[in-house]
Protein backbone atom coordinates (compact mmCIF):
# COMPACT_ATOMS: atom_id res chain seq x y z
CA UNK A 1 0.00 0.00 0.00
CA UNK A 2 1.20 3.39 -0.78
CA UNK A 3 2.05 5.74 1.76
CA UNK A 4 -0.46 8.26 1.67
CA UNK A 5 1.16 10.72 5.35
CA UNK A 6 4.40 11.17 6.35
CA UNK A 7 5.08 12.08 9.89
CA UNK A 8 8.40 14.33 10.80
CA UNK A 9 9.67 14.35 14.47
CA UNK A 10 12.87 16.15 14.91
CA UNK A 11 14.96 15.44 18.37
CA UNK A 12 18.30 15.84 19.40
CA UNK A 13 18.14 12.46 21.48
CA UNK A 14 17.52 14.31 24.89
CA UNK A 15 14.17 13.37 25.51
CA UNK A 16 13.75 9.51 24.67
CA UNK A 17 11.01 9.13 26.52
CA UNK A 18 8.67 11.68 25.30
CA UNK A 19 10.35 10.79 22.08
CA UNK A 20 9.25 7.43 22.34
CA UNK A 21 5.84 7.95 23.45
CA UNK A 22 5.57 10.81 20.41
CA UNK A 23 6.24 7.94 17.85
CA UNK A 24 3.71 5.53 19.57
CA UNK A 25 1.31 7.72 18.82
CA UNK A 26 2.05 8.00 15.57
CA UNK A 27 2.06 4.38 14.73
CA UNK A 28 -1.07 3.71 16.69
CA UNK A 29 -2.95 6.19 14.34
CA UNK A 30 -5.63 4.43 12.40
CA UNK A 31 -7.34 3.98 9.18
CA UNK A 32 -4.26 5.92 7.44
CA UNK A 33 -1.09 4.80 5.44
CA UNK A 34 1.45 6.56 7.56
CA UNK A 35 5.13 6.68 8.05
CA UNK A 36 7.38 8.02 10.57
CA UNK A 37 10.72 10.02 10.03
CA UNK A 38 12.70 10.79 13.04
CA UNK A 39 15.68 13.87 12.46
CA UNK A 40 18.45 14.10 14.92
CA UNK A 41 19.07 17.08 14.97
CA UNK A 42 23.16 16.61 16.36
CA UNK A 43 21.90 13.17 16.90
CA UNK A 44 22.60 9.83 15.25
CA UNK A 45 18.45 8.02 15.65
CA UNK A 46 18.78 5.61 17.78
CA UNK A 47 15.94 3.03 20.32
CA UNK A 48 13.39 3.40 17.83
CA UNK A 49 10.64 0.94 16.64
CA UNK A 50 11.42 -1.12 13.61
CA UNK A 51 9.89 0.22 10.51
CA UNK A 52 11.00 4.12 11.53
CA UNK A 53 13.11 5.67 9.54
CA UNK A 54 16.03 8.40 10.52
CA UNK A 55 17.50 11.25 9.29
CA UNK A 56 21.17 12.09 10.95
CA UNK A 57 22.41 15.67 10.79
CA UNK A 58 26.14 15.73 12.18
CA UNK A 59 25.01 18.83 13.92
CA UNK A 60 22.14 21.19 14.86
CA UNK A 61 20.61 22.78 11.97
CA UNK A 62 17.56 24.39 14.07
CA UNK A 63 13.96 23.73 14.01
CA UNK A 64 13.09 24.57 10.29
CA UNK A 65 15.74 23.76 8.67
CA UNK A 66 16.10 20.36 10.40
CA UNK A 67 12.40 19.70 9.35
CA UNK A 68 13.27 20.21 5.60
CA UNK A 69 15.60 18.03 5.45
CA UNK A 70 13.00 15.35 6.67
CA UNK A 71 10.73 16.04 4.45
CA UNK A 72 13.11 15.69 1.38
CA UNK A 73 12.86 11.98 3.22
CA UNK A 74 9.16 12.08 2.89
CA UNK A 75 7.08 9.75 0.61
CA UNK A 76 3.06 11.06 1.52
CA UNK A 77 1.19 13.83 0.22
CA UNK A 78 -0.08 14.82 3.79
CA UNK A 79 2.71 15.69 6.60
CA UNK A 80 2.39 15.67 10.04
CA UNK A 81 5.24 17.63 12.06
CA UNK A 82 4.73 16.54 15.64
CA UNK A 83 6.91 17.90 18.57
CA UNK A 84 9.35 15.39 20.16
CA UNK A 85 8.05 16.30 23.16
CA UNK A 86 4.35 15.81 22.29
CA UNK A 87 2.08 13.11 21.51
CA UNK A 88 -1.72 12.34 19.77
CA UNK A 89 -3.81 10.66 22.84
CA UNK A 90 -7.03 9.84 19.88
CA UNK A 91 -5.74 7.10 17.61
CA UNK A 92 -8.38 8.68 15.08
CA UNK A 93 -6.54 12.72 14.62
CA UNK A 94 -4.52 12.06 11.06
CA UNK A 95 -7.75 10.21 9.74
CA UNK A 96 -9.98 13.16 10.61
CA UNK A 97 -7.18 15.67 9.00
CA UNK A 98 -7.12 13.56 5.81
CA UNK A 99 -11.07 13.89 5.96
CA UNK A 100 -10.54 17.63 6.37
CA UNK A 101 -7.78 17.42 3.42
CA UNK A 102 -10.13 15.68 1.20
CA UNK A 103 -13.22 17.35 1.91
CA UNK A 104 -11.94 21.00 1.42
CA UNK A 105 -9.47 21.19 -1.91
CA UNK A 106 -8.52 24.60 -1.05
CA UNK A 107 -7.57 23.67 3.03
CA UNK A 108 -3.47 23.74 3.36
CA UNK A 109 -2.49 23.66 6.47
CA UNK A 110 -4.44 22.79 10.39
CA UNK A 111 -3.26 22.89 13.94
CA UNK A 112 -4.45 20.62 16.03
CA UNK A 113 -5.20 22.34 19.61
CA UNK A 114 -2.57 21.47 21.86
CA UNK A 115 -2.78 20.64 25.85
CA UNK A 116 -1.19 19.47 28.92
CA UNK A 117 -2.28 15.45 29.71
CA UNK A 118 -3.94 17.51 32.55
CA UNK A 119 -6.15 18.85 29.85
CA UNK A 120 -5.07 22.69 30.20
CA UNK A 121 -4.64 24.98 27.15
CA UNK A 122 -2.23 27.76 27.66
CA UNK A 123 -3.17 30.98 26.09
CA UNK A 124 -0.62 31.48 24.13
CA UNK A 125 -0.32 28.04 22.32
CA UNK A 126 -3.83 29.19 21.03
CA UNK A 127 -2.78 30.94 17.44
CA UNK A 128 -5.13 34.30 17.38
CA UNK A 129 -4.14 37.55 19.06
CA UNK A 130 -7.34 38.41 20.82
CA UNK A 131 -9.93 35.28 20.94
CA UNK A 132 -7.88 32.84 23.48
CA UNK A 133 -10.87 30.59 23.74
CA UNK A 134 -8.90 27.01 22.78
CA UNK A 135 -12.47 25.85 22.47
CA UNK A 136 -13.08 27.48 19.65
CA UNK A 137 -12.13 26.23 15.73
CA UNK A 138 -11.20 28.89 13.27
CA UNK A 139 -9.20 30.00 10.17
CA UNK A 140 -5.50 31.67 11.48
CA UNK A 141 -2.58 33.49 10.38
CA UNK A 142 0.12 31.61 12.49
CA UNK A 143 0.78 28.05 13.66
CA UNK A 144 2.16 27.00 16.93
CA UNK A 145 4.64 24.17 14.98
CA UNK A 146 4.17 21.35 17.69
CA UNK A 147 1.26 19.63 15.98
CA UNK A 148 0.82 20.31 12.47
CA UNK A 149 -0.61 18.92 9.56
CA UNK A 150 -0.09 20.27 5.62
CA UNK A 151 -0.38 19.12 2.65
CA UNK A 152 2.82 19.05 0.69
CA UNK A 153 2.40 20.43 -2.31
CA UNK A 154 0.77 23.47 -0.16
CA UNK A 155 4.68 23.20 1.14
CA UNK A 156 6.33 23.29 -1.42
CA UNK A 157 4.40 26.31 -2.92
CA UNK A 158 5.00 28.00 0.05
CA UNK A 159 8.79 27.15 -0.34
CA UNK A 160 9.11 24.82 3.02
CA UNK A 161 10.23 26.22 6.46
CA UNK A 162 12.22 29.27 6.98
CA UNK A 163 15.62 27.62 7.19
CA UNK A 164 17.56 30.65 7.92
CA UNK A 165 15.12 31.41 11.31
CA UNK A 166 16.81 28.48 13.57
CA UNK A 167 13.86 29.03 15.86
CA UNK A 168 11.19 31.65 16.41
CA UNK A 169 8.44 32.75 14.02
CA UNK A 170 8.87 30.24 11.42
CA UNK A 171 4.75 29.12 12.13
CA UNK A 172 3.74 32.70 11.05
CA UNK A 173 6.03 32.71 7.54
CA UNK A 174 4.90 29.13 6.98
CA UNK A 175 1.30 30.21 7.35
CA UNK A 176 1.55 33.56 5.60
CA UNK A 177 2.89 31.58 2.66
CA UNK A 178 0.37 28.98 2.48
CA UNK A 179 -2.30 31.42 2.23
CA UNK A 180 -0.66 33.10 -0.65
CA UNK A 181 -0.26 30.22 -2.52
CA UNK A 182 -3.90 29.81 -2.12
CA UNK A 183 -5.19 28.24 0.62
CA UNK A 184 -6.03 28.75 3.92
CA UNK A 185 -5.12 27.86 7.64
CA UNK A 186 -7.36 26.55 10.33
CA UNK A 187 -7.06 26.07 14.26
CA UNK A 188 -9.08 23.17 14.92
CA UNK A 189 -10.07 22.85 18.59
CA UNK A 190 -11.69 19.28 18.11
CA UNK A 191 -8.27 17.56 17.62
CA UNK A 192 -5.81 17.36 20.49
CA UNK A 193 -1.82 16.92 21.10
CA UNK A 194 -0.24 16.53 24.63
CA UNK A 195 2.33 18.44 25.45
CA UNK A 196 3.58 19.41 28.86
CA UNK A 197 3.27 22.89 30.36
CA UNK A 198 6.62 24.25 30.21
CA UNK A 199 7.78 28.01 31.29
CA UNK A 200 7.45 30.43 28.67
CA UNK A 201 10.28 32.60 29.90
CA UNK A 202 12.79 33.94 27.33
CA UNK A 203 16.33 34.22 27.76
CA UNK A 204 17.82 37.22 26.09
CA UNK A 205 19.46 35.26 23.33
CA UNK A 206 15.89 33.71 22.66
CA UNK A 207 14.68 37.85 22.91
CA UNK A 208 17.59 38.39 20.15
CA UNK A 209 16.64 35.54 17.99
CA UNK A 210 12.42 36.77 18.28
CA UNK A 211 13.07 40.10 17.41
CA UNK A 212 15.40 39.62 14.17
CA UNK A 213 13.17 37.15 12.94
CA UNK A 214 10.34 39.52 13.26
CA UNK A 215 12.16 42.11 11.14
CA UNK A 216 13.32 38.92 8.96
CA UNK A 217 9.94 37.83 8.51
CA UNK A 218 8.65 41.16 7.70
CA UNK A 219 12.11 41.97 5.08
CA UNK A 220 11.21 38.10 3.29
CA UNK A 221 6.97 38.70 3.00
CA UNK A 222 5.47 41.79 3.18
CA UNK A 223 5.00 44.52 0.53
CA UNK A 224 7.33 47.51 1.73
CA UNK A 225 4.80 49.86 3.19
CA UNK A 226 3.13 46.86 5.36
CA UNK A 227 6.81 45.78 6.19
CA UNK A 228 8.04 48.81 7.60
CA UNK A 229 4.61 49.24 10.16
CA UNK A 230 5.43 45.74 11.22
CA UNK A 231 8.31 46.21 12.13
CA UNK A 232 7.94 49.13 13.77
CA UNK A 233 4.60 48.06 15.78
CA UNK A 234 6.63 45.22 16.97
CA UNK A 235 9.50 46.91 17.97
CA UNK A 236 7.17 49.37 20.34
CA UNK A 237 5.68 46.33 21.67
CA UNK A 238 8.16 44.96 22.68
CA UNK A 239 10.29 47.69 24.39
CA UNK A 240 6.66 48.31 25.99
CA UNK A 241 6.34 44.59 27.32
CA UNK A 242 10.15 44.96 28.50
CA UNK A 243 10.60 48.57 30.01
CA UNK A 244 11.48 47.54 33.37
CA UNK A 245 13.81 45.17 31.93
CA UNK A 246 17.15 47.15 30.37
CA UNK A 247 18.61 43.88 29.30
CA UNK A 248 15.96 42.08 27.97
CA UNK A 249 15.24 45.69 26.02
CA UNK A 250 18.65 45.58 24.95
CA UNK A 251 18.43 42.24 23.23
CA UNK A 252 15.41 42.63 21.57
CA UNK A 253 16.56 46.05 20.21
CA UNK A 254 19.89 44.18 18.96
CA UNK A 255 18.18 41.18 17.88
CA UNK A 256 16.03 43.52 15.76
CA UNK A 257 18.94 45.88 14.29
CA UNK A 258 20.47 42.40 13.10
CA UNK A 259 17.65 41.41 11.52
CA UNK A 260 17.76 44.80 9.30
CA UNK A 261 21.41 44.87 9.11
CA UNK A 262 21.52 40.49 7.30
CA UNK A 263 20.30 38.97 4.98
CA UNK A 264 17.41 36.87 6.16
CA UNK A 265 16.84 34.96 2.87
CA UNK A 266 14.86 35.70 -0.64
CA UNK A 267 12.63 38.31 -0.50
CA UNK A 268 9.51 37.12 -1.58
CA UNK A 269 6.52 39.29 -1.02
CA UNK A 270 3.07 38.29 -0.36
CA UNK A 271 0.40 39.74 -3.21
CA UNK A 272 -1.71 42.45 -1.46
CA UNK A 273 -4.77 40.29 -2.22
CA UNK A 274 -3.09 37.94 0.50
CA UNK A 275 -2.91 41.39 2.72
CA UNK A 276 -6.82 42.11 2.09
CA UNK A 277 -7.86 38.55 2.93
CA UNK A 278 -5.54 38.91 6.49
CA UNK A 279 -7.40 42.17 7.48
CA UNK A 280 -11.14 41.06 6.09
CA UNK A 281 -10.47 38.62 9.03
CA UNK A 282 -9.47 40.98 12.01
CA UNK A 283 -5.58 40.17 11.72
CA UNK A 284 -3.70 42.67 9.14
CA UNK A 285 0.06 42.18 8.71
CA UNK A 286 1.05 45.31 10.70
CA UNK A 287 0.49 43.63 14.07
């Protein structure tokens, strides 16, 4: 039988537990033709059931780019990019996405909503800026990467994950992209991943690596005009969110210079169509 999803964890073999329990899940999924790919990221694959196969990167690429090179691995024409750290408790979630996939042509990309085992959603792992309800399914401009599904041709259009970003942001370009190839983005509160509450504190060189991916992310997809207001709405929140904070100002404001000072990859605008459809729907790129 042909292999109709392909599933992409990337680990760097410090978590083989959740790791392990991640790709359980995965193989327990019914009613779909599904393989697993496992990336070590800095990590030669190792402990894993038979029938998984590995990807070995002789040192850490980051999050995106590490996920690319799985998917040049990949056989199916549905992905799944599941968290190392995460896991599908309903044996049923890839069957209902390929439902999803096959019942709306123009549907690229859909989050599954993600909670603790204990069952709580944190607000920010919900992808809309206002409307935290996790309750509550709708189309969105950003993904929270953990538990994805997309089709890959959708992908490919959209020209894969942001290599260049290491970490931070690359659910927004990914999303941004997939609607300007055509399709759209949902949040779908009906299908659940585990993943464990962690502290969302950021280090400075995490506040460095936000804030010139932001300007990045603005530079690589948004007409000029829209660019420049992003950027500069996100600076001011930020310094806002960290005035009583020097350092943490201090890195974001670097982090942010950098990003206008490099090169953060093609330039690659999205068509002010795609900039209408965003602000018909309450979230215009200039926030």
């Amino acid at each position: 039988m042909s292999v109709t999803w392909s599933a992409v964890l990337l680990s760097q073999g410090d978590r083989p537990v959740e790791l392990r329990a991640a790709v359980d899940s995965l193989l327990a999924q019914q009613d779909v033709s599904l393989e697993v790919i496992v990336v070590g990221n800095g990590w030669d694959p190792v402990g894993l059931p038979d029938g998984v196969r590995t990807v070995y990167l002789k040192k850490n690429l980051g999050i995106p780019k590490g996920r690319n090179k799985g998917v040049r691995e990949t056989k199916g024409k549905y992905l799944y990019f599941l968290d190392d750290d995460a896991m599908l408790p309903e044996a049923d979630t890839v069957a209902r996405v390929e439902r999803m996939f096959v019942e709306k042509a123009h549907l690229g990309m859909v989050q599954t909503r993600i909670s603790s085992p204990g069952g709580v959603t944190a607000k920010r792992w919900v992808p809309r800026m206002r409307d935290k309800d996790p309750l509550r399914s709708s189309e969105v401009f950003s993904v929270l990467e953990g538990s994805v599904a997309v089709r890959k041709r959708a992908l490919s259009n959209a020209s894969g994950w942001a290599s260049r970003f290491f970490y931070a942001h690359e659910g927004i370009e990914l999303a941004w992209r997939v609607w300007d190839a055509g399709y759209t983005v949902e949040y779908r509160a009906d299908l659940v991943a585990h993943h464990p509450l962690v502290d969302p504190a950021r280090h400075d060189d995490q506040l460095w690596l936000n804030a010139r991916n932001r300007v990045w992310l603005a530079k690589r997809n948004l007409p000029c005009p829209v660019a420049v207001a992003y950027v500069v709405n996100w600076t001011a929140v930020s310094v806002l969110r960290n005035i009583r904070h020097p350092a943490s100002t201090g890195a974001w404001l670097k982090g942010a210079g950098n990003g206008i000072r490099t090169d953060g990859g093609k330039r690659r605008p999205m068509s002010w169509r795609t900039v209408w459809a965003m602000t018909k729907r309450g979230r215009p790129p200039i926030i």
